[in-house]
ModelCIF file with pLDDT and N, C-alpha, C, O atoms, coordinates in Angstrom:
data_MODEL
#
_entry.id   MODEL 
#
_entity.id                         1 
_entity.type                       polymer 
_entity.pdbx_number_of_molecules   1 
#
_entity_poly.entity_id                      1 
_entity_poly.type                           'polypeptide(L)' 
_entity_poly.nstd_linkage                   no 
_entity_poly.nstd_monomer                   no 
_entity_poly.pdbx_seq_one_letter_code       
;(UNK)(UNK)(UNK)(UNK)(UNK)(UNK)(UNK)(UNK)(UNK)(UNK)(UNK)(UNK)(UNK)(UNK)(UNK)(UNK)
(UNK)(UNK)(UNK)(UNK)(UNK)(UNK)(UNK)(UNK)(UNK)(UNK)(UNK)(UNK)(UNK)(UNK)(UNK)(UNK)
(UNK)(UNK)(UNK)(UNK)(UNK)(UNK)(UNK)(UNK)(UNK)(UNK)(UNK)(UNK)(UNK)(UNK)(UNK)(UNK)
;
_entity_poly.pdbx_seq_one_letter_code_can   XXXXXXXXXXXXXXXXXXXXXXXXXXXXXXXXXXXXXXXXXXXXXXXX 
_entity_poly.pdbx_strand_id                 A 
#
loop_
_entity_poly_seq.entity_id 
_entity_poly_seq.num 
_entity_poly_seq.mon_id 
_entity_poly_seq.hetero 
1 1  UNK n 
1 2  UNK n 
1 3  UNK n 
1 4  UNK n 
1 5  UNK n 
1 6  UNK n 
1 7  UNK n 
1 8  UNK n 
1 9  UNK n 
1 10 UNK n 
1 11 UNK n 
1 12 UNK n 
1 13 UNK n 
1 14 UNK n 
1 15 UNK n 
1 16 UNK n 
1 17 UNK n 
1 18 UNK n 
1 19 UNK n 
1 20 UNK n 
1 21 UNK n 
1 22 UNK n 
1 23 UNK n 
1 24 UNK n 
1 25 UNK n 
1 26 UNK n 
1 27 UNK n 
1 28 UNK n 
1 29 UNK n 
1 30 UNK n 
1 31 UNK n 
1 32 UNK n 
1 33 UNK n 
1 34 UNK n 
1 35 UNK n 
1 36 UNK n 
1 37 UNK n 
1 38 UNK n 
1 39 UNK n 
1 40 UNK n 
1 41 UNK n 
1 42 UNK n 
1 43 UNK n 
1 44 UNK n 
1 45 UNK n 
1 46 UNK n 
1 47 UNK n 
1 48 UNK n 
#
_struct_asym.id          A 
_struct_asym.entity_id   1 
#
loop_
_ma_qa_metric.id 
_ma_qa_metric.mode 
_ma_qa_metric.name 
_ma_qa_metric.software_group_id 
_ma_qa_metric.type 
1 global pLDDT . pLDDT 
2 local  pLDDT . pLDDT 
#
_ma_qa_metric_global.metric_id      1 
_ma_qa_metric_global.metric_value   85.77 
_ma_qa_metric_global.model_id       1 
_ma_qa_metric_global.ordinal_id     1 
#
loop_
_ma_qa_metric_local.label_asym_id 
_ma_qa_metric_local.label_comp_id 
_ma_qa_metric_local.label_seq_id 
_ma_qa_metric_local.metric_id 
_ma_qa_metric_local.metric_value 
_ma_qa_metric_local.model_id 
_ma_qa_metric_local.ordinal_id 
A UNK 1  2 82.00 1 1  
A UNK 2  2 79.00 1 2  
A UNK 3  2 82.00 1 3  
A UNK 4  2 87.00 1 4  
A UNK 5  2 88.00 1 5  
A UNK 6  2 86.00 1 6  
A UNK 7  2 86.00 1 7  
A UNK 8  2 90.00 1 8  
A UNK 9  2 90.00 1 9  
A UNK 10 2 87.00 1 10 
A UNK 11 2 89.00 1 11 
A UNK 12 2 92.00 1 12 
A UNK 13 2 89.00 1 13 
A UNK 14 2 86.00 1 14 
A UNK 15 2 90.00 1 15 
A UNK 16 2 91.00 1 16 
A UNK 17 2 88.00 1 17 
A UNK 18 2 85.00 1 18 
A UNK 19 2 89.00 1 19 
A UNK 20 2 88.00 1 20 
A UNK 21 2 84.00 1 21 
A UNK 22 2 84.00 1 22 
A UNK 23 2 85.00 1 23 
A UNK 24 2 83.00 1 24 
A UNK 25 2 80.00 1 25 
A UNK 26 2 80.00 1 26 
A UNK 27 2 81.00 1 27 
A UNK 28 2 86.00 1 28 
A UNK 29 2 88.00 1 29 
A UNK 30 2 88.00 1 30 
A UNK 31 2 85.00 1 31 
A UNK 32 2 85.00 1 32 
A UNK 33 2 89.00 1 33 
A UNK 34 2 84.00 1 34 
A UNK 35 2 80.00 1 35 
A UNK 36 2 85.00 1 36 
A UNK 37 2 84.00 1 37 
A UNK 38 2 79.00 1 38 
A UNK 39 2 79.00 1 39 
A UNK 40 2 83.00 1 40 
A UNK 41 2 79.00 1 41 
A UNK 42 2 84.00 1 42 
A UNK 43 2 87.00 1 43 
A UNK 44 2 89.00 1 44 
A UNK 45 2 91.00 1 45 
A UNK 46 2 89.00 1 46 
A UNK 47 2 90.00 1 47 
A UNK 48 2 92.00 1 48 
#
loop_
_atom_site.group_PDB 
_atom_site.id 
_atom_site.type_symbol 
_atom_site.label_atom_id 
_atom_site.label_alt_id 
_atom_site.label_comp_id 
_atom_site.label_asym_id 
_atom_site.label_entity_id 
_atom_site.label_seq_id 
_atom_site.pdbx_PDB_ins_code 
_atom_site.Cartn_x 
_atom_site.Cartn_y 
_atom_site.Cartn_z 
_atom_site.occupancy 
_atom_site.B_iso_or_equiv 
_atom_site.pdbx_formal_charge 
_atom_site.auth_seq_id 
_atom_site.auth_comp_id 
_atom_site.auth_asym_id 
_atom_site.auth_atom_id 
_atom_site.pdbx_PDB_model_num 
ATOM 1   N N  . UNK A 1 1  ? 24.925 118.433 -61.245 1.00 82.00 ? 1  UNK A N  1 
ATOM 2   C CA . UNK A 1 1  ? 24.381 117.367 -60.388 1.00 82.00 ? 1  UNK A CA 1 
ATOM 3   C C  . UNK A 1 1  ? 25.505 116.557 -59.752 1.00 82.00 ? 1  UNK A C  1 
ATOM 4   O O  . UNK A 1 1  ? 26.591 116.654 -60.323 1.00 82.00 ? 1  UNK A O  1 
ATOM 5   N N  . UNK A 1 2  ? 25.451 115.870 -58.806 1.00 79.00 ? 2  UNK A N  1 
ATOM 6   C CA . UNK A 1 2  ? 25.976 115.294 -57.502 1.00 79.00 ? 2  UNK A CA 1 
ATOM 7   C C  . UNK A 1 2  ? 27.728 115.769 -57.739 1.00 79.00 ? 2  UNK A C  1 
ATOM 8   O O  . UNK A 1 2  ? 28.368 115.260 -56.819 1.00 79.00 ? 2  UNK A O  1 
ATOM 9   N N  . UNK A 1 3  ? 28.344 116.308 -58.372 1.00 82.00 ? 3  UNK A N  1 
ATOM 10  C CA . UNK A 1 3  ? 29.950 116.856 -58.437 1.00 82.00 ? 3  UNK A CA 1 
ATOM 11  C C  . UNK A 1 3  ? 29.478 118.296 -58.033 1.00 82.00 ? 3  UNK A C  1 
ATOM 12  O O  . UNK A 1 3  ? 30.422 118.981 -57.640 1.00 82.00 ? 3  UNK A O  1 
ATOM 13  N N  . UNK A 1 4  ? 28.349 118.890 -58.027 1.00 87.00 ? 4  UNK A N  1 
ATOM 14  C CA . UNK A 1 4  ? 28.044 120.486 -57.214 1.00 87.00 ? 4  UNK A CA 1 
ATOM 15  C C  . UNK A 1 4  ? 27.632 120.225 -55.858 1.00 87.00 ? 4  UNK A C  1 
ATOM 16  O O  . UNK A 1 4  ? 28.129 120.813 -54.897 1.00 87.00 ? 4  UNK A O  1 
ATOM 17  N N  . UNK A 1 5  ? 26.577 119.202 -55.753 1.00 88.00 ? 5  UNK A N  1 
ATOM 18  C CA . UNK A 1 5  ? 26.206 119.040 -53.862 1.00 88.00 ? 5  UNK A CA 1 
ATOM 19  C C  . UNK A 1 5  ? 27.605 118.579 -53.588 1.00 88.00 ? 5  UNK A C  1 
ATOM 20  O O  . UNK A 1 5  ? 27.875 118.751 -52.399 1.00 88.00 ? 5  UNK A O  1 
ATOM 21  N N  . UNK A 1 6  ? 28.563 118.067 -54.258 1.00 86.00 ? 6  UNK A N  1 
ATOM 22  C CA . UNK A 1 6  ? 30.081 117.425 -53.563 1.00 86.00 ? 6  UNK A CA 1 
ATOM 23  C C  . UNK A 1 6  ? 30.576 118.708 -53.122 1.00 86.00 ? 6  UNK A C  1 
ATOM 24  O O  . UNK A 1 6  ? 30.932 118.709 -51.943 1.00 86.00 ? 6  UNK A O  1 
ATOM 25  N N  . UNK A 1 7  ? 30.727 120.086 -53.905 1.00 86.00 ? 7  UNK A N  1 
ATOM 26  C CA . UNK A 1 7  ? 31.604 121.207 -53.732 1.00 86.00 ? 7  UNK A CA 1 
ATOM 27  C C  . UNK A 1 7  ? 30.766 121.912 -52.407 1.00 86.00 ? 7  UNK A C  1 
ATOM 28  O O  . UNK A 1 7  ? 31.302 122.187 -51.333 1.00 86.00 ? 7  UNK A O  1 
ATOM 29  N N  . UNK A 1 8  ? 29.638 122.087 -52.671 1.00 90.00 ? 8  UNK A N  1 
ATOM 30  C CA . UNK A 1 8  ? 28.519 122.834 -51.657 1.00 90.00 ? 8  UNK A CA 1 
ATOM 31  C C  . UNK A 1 8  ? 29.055 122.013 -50.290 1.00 90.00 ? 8  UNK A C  1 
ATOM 32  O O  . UNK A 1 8  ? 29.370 122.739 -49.347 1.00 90.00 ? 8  UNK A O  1 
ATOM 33  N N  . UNK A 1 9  ? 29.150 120.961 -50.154 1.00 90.00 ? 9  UNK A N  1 
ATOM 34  C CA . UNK A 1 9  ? 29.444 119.939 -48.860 1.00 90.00 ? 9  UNK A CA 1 
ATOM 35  C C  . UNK A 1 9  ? 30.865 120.404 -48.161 1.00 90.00 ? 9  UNK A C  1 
ATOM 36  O O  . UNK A 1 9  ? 31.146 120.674 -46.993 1.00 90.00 ? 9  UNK A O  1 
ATOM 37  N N  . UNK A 1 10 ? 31.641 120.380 -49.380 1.00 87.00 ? 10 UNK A N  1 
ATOM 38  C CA . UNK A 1 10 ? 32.818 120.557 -49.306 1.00 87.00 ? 10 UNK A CA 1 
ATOM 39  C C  . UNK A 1 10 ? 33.372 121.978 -48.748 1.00 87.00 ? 10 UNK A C  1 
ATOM 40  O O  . UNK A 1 10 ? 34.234 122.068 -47.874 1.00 87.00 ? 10 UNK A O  1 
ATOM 41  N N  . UNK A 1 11 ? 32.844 122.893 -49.284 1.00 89.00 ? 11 UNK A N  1 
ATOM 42  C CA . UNK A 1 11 ? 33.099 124.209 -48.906 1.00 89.00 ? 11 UNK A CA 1 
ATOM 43  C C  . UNK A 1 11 ? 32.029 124.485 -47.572 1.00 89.00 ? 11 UNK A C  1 
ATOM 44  O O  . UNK A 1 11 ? 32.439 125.587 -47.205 1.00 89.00 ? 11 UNK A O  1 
ATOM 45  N N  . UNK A 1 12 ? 31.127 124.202 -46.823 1.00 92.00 ? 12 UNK A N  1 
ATOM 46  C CA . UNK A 1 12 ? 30.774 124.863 -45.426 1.00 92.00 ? 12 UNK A CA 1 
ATOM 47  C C  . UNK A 1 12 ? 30.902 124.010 -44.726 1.00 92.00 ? 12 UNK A C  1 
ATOM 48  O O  . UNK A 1 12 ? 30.267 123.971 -43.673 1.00 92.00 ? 12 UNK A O  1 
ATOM 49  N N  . UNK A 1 13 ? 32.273 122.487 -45.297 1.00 89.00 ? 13 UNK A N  1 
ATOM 50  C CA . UNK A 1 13 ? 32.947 121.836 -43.759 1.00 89.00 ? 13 UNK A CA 1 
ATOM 51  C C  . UNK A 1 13 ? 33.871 122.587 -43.636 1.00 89.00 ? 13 UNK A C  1 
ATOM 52  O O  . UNK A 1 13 ? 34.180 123.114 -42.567 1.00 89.00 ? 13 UNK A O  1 
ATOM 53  N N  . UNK A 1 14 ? 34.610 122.798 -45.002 1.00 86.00 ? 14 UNK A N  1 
ATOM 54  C CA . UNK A 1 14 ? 35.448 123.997 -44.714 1.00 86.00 ? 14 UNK A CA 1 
ATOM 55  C C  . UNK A 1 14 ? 35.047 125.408 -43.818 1.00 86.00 ? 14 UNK A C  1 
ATOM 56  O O  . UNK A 1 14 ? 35.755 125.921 -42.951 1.00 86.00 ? 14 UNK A O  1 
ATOM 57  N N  . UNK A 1 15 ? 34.473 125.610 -44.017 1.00 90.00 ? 15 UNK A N  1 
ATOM 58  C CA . UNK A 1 15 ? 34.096 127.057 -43.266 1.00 90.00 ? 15 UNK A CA 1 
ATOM 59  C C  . UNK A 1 15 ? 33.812 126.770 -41.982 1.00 90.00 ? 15 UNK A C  1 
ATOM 60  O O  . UNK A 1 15 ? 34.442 127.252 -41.040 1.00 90.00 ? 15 UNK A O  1 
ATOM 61  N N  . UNK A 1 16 ? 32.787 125.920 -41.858 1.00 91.00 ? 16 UNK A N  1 
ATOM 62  C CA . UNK A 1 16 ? 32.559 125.884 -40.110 1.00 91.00 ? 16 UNK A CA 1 
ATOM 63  C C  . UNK A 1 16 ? 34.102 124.850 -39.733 1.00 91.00 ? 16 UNK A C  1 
ATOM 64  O O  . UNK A 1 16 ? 33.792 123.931 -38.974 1.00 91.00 ? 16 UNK A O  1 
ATOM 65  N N  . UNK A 1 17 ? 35.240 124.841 -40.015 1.00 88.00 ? 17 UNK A N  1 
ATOM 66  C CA . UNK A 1 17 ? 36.174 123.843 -39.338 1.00 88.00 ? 17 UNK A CA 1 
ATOM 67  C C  . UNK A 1 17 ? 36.896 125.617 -38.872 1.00 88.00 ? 17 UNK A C  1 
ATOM 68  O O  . UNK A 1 17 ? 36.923 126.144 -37.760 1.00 88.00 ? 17 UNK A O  1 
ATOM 69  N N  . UNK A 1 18 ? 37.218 125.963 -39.730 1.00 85.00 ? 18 UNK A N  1 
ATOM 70  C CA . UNK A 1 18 ? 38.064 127.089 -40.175 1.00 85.00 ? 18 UNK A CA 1 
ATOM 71  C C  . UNK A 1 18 ? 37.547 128.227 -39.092 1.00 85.00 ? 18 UNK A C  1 
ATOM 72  O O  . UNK A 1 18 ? 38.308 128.983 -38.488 1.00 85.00 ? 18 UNK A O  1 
ATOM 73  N N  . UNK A 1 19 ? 36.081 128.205 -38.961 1.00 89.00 ? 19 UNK A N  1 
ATOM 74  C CA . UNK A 1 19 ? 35.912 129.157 -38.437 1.00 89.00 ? 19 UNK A CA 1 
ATOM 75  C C  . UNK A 1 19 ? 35.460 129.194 -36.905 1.00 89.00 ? 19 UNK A C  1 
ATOM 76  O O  . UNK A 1 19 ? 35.144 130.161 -36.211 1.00 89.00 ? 19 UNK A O  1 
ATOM 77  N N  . UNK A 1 20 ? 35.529 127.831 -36.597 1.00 88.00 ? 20 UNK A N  1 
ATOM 78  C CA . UNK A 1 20 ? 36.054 126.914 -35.361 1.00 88.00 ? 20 UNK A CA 1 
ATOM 79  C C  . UNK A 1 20 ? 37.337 126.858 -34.960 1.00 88.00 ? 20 UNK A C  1 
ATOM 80  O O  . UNK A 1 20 ? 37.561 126.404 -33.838 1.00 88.00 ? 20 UNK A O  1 
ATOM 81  N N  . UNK A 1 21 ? 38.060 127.156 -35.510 1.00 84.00 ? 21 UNK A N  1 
ATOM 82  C CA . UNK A 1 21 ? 39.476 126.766 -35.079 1.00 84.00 ? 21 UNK A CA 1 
ATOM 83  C C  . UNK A 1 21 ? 39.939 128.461 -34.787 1.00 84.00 ? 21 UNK A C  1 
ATOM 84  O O  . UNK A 1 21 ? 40.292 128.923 -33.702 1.00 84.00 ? 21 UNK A O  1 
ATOM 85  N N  . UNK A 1 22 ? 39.820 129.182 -36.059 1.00 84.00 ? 22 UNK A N  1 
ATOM 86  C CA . UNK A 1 22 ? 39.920 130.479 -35.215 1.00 84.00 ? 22 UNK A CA 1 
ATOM 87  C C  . UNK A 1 22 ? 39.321 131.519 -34.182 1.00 84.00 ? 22 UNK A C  1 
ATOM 88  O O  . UNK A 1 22 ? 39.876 132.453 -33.602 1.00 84.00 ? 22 UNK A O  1 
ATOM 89  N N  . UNK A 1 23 ? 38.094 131.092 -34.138 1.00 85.00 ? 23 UNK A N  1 
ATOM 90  C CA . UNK A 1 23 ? 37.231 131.706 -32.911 1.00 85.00 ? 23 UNK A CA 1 
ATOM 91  C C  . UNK A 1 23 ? 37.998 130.991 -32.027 1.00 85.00 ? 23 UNK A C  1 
ATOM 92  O O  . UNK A 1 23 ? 38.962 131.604 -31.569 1.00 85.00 ? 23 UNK A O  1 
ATOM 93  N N  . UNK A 1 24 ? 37.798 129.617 -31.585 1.00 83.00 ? 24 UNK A N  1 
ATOM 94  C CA . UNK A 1 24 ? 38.217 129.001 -30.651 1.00 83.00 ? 24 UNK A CA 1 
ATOM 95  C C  . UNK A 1 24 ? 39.900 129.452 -30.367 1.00 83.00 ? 24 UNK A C  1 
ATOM 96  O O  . UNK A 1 24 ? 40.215 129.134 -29.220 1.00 83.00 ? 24 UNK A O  1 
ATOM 97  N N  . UNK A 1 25 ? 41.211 130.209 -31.250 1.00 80.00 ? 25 UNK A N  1 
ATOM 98  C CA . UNK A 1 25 ? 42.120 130.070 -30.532 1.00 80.00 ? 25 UNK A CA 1 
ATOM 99  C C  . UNK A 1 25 ? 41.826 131.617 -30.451 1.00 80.00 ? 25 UNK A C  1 
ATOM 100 O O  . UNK A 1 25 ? 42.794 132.349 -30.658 1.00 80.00 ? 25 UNK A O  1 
ATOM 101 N N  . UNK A 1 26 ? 40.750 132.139 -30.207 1.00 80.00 ? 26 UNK A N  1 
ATOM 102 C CA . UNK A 1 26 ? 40.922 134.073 -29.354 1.00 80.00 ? 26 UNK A CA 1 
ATOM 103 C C  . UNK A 1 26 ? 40.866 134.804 -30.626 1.00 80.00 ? 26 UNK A C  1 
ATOM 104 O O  . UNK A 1 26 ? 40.241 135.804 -30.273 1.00 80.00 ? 26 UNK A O  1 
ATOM 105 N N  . UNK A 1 27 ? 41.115 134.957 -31.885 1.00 81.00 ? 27 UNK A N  1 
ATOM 106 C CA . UNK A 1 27 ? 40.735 135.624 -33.003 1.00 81.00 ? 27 UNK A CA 1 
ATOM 107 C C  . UNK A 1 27 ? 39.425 136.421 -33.119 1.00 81.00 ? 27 UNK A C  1 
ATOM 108 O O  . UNK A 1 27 ? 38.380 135.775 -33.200 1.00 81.00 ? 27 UNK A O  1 
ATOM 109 N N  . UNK A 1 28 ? 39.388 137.587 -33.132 1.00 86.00 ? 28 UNK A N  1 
ATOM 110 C CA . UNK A 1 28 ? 37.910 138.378 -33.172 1.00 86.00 ? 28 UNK A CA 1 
ATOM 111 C C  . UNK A 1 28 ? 37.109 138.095 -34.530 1.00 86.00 ? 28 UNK A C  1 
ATOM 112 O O  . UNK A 1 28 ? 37.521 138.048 -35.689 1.00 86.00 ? 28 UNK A O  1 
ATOM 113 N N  . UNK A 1 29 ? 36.124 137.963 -34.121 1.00 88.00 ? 29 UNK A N  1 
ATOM 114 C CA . UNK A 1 29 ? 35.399 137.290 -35.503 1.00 88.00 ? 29 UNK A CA 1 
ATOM 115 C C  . UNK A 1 29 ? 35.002 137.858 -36.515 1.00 88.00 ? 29 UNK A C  1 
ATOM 116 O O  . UNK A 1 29 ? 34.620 137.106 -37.412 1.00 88.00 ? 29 UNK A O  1 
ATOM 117 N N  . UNK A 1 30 ? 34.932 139.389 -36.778 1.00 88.00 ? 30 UNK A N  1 
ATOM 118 C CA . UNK A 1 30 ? 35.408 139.869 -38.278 1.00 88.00 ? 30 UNK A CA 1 
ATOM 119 C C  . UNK A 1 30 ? 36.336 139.511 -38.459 1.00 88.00 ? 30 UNK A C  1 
ATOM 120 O O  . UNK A 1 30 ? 36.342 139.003 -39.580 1.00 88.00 ? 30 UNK A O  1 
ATOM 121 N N  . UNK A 1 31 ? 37.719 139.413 -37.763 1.00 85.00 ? 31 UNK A N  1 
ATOM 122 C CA . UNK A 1 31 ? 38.803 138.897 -38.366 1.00 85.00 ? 31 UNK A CA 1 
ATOM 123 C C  . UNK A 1 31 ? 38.879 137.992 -39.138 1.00 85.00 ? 31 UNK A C  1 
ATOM 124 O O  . UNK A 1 31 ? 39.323 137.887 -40.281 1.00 85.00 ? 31 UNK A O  1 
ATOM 125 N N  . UNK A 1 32 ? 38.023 136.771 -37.862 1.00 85.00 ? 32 UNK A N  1 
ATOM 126 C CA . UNK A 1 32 ? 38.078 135.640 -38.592 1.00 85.00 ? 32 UNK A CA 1 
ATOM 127 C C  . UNK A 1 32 ? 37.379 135.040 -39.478 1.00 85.00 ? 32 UNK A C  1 
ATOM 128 O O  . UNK A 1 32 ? 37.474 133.868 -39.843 1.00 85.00 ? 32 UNK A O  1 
ATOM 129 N N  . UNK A 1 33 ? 36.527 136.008 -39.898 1.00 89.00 ? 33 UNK A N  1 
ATOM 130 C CA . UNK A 1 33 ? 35.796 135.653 -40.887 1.00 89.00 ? 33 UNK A CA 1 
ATOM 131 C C  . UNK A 1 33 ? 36.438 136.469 -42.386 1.00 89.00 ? 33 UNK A C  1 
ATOM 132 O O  . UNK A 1 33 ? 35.982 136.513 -43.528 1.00 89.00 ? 33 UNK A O  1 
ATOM 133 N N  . UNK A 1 34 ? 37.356 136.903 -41.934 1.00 84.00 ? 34 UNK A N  1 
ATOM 134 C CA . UNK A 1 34 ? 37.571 137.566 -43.411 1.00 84.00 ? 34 UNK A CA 1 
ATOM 135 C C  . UNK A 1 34 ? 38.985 136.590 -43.845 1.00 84.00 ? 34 UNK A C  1 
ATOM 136 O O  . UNK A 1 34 ? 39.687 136.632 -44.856 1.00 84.00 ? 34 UNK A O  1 
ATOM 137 N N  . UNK A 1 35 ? 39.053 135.754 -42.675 1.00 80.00 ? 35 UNK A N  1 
ATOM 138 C CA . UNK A 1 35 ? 40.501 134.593 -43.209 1.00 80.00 ? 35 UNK A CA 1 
ATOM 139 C C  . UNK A 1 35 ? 40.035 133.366 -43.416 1.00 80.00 ? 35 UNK A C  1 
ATOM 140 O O  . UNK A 1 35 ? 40.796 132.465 -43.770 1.00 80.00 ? 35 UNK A O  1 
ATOM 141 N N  . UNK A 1 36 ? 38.493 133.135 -43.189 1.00 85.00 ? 36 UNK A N  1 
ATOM 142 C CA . UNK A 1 36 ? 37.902 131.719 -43.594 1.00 85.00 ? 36 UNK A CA 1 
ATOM 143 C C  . UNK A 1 36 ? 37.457 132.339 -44.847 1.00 85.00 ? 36 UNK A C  1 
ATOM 144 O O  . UNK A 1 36 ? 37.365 131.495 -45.739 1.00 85.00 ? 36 UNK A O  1 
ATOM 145 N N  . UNK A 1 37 ? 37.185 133.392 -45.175 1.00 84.00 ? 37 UNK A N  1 
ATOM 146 C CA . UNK A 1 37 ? 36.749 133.763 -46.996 1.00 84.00 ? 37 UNK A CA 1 
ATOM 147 C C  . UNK A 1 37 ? 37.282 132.772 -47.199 1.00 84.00 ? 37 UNK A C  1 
ATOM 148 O O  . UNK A 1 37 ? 36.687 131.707 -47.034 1.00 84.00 ? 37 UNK A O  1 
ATOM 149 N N  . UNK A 1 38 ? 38.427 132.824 -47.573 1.00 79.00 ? 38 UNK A N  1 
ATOM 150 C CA . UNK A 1 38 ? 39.813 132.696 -48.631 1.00 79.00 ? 38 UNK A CA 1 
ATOM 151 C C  . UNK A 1 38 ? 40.163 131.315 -47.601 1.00 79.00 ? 38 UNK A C  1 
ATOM 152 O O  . UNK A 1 38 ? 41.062 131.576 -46.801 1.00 79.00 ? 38 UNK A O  1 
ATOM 153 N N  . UNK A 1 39 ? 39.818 130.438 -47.532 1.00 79.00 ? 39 UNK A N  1 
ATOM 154 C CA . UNK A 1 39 ? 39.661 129.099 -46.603 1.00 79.00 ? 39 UNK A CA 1 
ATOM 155 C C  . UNK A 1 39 ? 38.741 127.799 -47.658 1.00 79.00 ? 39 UNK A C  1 
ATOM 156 O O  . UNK A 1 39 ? 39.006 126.615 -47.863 1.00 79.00 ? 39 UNK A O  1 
ATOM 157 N N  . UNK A 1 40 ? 37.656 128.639 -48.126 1.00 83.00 ? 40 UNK A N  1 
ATOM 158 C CA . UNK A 1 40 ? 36.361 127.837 -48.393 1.00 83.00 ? 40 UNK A CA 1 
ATOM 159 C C  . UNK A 1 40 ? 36.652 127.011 -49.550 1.00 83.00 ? 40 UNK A C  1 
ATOM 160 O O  . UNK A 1 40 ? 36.238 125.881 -49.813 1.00 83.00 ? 40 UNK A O  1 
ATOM 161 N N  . UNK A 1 41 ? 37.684 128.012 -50.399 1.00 79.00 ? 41 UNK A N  1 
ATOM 162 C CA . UNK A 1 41 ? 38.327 127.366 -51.906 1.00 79.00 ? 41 UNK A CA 1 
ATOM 163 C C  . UNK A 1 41 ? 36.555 127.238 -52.797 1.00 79.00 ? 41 UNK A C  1 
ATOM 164 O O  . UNK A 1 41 ? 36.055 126.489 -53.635 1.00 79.00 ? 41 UNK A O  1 
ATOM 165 N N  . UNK A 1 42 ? 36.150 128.333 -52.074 1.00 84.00 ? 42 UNK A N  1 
ATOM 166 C CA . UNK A 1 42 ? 35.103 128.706 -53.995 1.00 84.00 ? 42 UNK A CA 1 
ATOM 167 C C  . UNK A 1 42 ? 34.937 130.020 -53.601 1.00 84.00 ? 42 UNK A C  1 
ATOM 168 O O  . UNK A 1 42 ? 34.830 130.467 -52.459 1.00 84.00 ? 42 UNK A O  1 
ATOM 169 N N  . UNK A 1 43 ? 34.927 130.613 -54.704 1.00 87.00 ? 43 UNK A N  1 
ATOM 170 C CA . UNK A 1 43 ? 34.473 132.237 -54.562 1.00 87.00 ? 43 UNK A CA 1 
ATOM 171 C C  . UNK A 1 43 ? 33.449 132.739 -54.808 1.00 87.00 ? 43 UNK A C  1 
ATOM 172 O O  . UNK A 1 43 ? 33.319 133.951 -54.977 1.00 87.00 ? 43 UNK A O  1 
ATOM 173 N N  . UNK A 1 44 ? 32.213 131.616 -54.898 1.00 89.00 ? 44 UNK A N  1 
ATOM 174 C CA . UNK A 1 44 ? 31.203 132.254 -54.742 1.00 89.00 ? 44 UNK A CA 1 
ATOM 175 C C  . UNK A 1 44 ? 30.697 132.182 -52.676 1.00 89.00 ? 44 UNK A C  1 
ATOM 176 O O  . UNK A 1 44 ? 30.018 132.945 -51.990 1.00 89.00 ? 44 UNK A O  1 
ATOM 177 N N  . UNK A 1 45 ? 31.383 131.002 -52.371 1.00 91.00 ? 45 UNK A N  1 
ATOM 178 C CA . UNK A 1 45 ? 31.475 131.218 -50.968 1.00 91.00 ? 45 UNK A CA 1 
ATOM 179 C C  . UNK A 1 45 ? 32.563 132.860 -50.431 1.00 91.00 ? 45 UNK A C  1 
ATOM 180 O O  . UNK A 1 45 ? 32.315 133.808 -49.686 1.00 91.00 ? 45 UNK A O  1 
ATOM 181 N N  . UNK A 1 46 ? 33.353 132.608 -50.987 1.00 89.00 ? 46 UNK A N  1 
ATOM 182 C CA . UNK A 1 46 ? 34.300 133.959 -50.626 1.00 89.00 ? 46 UNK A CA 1 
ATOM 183 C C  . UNK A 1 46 ? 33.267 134.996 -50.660 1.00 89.00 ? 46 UNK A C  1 
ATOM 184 O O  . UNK A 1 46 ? 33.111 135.409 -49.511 1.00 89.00 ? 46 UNK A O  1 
ATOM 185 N N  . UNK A 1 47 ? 32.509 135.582 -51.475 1.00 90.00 ? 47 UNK A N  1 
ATOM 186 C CA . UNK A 1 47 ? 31.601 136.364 -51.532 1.00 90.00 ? 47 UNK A CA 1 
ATOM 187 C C  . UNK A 1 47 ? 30.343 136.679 -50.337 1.00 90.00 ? 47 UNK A C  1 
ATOM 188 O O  . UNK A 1 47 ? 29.707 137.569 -49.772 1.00 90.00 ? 47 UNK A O  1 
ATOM 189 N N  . UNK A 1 48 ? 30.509 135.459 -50.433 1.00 92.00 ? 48 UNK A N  1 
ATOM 190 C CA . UNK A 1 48 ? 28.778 135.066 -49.438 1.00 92.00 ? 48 UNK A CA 1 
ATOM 191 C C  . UNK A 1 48 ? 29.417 135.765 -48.067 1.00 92.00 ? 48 UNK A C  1 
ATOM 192 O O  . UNK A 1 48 ? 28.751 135.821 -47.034 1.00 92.00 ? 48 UNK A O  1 
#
């Protein structure tokens, strides 16, 4: 309880920043989605 909705919050600002910043500088987006995995800092997101 509320230290897991903190990580859940935490990890898909991470992802949508991450995966904003590399679409946006020309990166093809399998690419860039396989370098925001390892971005999110949880591995059950890495997975997802």
């Amino acid at each position: 309880p509320v230290i897991g909705m903190i990580l859940h919050q935490s990890a898909i600002a991470r992802f949508a920043r991450t995966l904003a910043l590399t679409f946006k500088a020309g990166v093809p987006l399998v690419e860039a989605l396989e370098t925001v995995a390892g971005a999110t800092g949880s591995i059950v997101y890495n997975d997802a």
